[in-house]
N, C-alpha and C. Protein backbone atom coordinates (compact mmCIF):
# COMPACT_ATOMS: atom_id res chain seq x y z
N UNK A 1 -3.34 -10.11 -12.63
CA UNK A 1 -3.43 -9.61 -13.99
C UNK A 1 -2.09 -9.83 -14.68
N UNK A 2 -2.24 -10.52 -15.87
CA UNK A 2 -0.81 -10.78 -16.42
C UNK A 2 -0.39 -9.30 -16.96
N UNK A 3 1.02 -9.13 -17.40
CA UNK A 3 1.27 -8.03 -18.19
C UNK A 3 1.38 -8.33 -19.69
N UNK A 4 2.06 -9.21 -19.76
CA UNK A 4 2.26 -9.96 -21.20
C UNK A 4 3.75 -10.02 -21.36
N UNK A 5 4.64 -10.01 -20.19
CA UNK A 5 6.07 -10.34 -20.19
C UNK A 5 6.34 -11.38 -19.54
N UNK A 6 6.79 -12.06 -19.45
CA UNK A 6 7.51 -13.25 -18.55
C UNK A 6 8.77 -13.50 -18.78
N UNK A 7 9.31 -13.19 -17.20
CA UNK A 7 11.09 -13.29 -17.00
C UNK A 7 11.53 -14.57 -17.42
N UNK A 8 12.81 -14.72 -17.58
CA UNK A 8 13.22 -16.03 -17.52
C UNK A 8 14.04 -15.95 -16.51
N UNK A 9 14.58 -17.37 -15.92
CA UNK A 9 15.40 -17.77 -15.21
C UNK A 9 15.00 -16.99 -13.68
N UNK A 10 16.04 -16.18 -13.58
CA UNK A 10 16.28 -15.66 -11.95
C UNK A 10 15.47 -14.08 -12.11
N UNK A 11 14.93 -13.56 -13.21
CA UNK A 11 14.60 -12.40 -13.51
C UNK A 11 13.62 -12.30 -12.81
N UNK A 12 13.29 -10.88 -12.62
CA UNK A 12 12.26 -10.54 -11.58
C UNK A 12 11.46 -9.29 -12.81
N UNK A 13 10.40 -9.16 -13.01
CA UNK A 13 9.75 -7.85 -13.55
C UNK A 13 8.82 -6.75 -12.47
N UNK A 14 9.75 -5.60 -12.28
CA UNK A 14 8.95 -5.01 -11.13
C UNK A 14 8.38 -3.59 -11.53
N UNK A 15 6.82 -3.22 -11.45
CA UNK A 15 6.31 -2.11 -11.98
C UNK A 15 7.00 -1.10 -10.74
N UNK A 16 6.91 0.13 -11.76
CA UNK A 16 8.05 1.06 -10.60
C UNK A 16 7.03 1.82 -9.87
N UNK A 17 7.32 2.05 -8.77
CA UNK A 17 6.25 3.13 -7.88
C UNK A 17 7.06 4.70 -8.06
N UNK A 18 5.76 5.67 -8.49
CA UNK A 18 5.84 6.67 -8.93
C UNK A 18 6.20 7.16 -6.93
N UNK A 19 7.40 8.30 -6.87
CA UNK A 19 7.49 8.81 -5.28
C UNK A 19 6.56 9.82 -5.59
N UNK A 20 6.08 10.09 -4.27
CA UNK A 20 5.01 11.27 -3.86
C UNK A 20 5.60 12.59 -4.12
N UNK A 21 4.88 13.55 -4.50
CA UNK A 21 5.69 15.12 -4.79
C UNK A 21 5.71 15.35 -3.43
N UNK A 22 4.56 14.84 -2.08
CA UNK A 22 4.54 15.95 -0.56
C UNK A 22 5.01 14.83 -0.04
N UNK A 23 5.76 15.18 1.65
CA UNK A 23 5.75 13.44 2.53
C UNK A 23 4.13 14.25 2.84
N UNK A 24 4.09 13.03 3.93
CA UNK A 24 2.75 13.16 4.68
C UNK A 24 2.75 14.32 5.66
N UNK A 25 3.60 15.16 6.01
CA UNK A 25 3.67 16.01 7.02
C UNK A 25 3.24 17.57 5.99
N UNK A 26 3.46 17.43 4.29
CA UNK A 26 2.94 18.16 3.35
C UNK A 26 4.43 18.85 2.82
N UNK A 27 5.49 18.04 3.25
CA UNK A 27 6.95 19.16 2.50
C UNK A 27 6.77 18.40 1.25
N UNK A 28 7.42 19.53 0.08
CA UNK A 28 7.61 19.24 -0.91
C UNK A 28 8.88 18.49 -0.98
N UNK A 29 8.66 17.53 -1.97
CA UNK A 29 10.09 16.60 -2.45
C UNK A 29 10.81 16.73 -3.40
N UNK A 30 12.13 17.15 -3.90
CA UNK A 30 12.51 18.15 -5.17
C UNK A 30 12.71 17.11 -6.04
N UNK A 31 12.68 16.98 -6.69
CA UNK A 31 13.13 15.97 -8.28
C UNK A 31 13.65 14.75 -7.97
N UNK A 32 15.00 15.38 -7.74
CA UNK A 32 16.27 14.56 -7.25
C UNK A 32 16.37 13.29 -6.35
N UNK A 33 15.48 13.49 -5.28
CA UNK A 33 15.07 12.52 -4.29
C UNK A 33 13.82 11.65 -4.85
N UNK A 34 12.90 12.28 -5.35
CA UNK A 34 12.08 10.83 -6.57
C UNK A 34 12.55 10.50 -7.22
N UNK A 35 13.95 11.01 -7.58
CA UNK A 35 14.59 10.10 -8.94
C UNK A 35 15.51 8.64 -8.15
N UNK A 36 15.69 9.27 -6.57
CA UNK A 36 16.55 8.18 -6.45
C UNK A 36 15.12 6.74 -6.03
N UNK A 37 14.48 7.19 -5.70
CA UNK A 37 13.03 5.61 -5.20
C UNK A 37 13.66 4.29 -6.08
N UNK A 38 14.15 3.48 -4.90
CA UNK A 38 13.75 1.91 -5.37
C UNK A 38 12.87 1.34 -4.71
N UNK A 39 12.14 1.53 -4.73
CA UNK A 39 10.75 0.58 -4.48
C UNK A 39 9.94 0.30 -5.69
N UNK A 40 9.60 -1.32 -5.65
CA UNK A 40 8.62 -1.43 -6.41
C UNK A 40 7.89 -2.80 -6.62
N UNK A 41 6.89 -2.83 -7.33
CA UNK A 41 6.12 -4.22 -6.90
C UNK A 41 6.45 -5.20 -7.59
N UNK A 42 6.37 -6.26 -7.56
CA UNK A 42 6.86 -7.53 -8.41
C UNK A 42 5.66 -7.71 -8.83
N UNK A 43 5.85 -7.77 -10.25
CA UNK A 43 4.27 -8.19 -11.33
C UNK A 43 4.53 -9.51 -11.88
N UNK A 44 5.81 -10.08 -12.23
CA UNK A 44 6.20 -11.56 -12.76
C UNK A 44 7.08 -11.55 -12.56
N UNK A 45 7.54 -13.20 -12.07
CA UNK A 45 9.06 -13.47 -11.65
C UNK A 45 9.63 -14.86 -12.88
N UNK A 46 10.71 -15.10 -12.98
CA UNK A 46 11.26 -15.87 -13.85
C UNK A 46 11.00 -17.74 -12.72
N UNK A 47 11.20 -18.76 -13.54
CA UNK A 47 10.82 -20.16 -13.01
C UNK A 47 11.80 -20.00 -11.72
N UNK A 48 13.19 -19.39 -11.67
CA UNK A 48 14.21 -19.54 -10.80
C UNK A 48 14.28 -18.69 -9.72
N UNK A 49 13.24 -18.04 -9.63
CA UNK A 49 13.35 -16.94 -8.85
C UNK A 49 12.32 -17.59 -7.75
N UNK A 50 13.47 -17.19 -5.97
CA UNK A 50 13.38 -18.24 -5.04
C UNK A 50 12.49 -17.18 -4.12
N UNK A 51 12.90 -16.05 -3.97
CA UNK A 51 12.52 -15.30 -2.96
C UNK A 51 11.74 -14.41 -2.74
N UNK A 52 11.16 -13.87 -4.00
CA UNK A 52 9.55 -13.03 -4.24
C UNK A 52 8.45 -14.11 -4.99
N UNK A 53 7.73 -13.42 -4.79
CA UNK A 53 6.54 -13.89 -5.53
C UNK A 53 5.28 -12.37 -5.98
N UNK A 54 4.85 -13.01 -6.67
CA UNK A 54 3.81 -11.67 -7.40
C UNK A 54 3.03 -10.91 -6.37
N UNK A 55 3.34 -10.16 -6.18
CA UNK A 55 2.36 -8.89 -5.50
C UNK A 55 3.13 -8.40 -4.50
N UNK A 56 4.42 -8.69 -3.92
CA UNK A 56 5.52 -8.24 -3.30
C UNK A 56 6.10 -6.61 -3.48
N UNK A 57 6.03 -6.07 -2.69
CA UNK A 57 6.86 -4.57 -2.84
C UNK A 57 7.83 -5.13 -2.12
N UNK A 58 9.16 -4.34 -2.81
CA UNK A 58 10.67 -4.95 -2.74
C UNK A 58 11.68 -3.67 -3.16
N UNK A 59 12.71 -3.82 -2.80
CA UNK A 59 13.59 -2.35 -2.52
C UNK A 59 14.34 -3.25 -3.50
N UNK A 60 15.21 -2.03 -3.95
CA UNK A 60 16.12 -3.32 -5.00
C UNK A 60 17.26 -1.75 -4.99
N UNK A 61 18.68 -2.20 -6.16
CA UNK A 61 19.89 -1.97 -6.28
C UNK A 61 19.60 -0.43 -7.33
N UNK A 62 19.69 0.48 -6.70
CA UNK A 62 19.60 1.98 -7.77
C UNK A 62 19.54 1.53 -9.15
N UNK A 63 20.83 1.31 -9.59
CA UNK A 63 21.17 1.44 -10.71
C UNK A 63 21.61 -0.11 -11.77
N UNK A 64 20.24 -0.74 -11.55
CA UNK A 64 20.48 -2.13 -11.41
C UNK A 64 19.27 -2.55 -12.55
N UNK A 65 18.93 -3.62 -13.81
CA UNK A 65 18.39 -4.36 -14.02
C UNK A 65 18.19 -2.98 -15.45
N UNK A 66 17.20 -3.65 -16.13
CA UNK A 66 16.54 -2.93 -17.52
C UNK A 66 15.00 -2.16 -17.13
N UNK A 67 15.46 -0.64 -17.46
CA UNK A 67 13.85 -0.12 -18.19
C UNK A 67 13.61 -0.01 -18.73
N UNK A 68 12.15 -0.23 -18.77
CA UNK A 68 11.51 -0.18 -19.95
C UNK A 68 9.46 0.52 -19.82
N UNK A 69 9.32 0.47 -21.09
CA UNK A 69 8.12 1.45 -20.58
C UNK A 69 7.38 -0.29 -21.65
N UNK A 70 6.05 -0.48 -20.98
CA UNK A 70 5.49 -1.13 -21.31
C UNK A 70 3.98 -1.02 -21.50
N UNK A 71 2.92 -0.99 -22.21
CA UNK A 71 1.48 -0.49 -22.10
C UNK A 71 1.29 0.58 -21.29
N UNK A 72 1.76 1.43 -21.55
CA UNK A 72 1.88 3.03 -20.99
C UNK A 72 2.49 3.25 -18.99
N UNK A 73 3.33 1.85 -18.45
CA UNK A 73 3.47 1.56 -17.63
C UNK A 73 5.08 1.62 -17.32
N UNK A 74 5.81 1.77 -16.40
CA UNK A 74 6.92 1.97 -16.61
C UNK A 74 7.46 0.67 -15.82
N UNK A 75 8.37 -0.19 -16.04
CA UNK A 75 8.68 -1.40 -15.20
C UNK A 75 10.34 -1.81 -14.98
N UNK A 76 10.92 -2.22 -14.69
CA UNK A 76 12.03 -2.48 -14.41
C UNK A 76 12.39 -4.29 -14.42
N UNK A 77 13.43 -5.20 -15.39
CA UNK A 77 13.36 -5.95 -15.72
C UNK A 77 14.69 -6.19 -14.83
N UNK A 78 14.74 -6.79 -13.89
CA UNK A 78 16.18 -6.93 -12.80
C UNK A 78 16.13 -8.60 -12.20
N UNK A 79 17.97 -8.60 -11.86
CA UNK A 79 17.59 -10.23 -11.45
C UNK A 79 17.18 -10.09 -10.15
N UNK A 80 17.04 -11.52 -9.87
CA UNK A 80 16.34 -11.48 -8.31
C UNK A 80 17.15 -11.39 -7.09
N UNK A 81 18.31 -11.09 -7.34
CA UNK A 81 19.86 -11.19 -6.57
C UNK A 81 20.13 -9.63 -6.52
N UNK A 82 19.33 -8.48 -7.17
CA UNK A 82 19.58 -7.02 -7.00
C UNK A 82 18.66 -6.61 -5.56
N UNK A 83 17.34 -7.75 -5.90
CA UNK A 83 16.68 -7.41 -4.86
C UNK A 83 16.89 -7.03 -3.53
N UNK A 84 17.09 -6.27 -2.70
CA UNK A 84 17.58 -6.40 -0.95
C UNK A 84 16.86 -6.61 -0.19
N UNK A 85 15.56 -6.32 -0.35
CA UNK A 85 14.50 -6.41 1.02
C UNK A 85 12.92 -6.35 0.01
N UNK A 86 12.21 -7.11 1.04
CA UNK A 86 10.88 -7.19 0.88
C UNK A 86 10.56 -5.92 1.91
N UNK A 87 9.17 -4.98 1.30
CA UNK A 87 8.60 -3.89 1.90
C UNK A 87 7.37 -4.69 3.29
N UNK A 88 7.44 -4.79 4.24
CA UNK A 88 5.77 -5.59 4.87
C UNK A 88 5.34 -4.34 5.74
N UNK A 89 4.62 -4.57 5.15
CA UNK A 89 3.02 -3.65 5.12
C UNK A 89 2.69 -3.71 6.21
């Protein structure tokens, strides 16, 4: 599904994953610790971008790249060099 953005160059566009309020064991998670979550999925990558591809969950740099809220969606506009790790499932 397109979004209707397309990166340029080395840019990566990644929709942000909302963190869970419980872990799985049922503790609550206070604010602070969902605010820090970098995880998130790659929805479009720029022509230069070597090392994701679309549908990738990917950890990336805290405080790194542009947000922005897009069709009621929240996404993160970062290069592909913030990225650190692919998530495998």
């Amino acid at each position: 599904m397109a979004v209707g953005i397309e990166p340029i160059g080395e840019m990566v566009l990644l929709a942000m994953e909302n963190a869970p309020e419980k872990t799985e064991s049922g503790l609550l998670l206070p604010e602070e610790a969902r605010d820090k979550m970098t995880v998130g999925r790659v929805e479009a990558v720029g022509p230069d971008a070597k090392s994701v591809s679309v549908g990738d969950r990917v950890i990336f740099r805290q405080f790194s790249g542009t947000k922005m809220e897009w069709m009621g969606m929240d996404y993160l506009l970062i290069p592909e060099e913030d990225i650190q790790a692919k998530v495998m499932e």
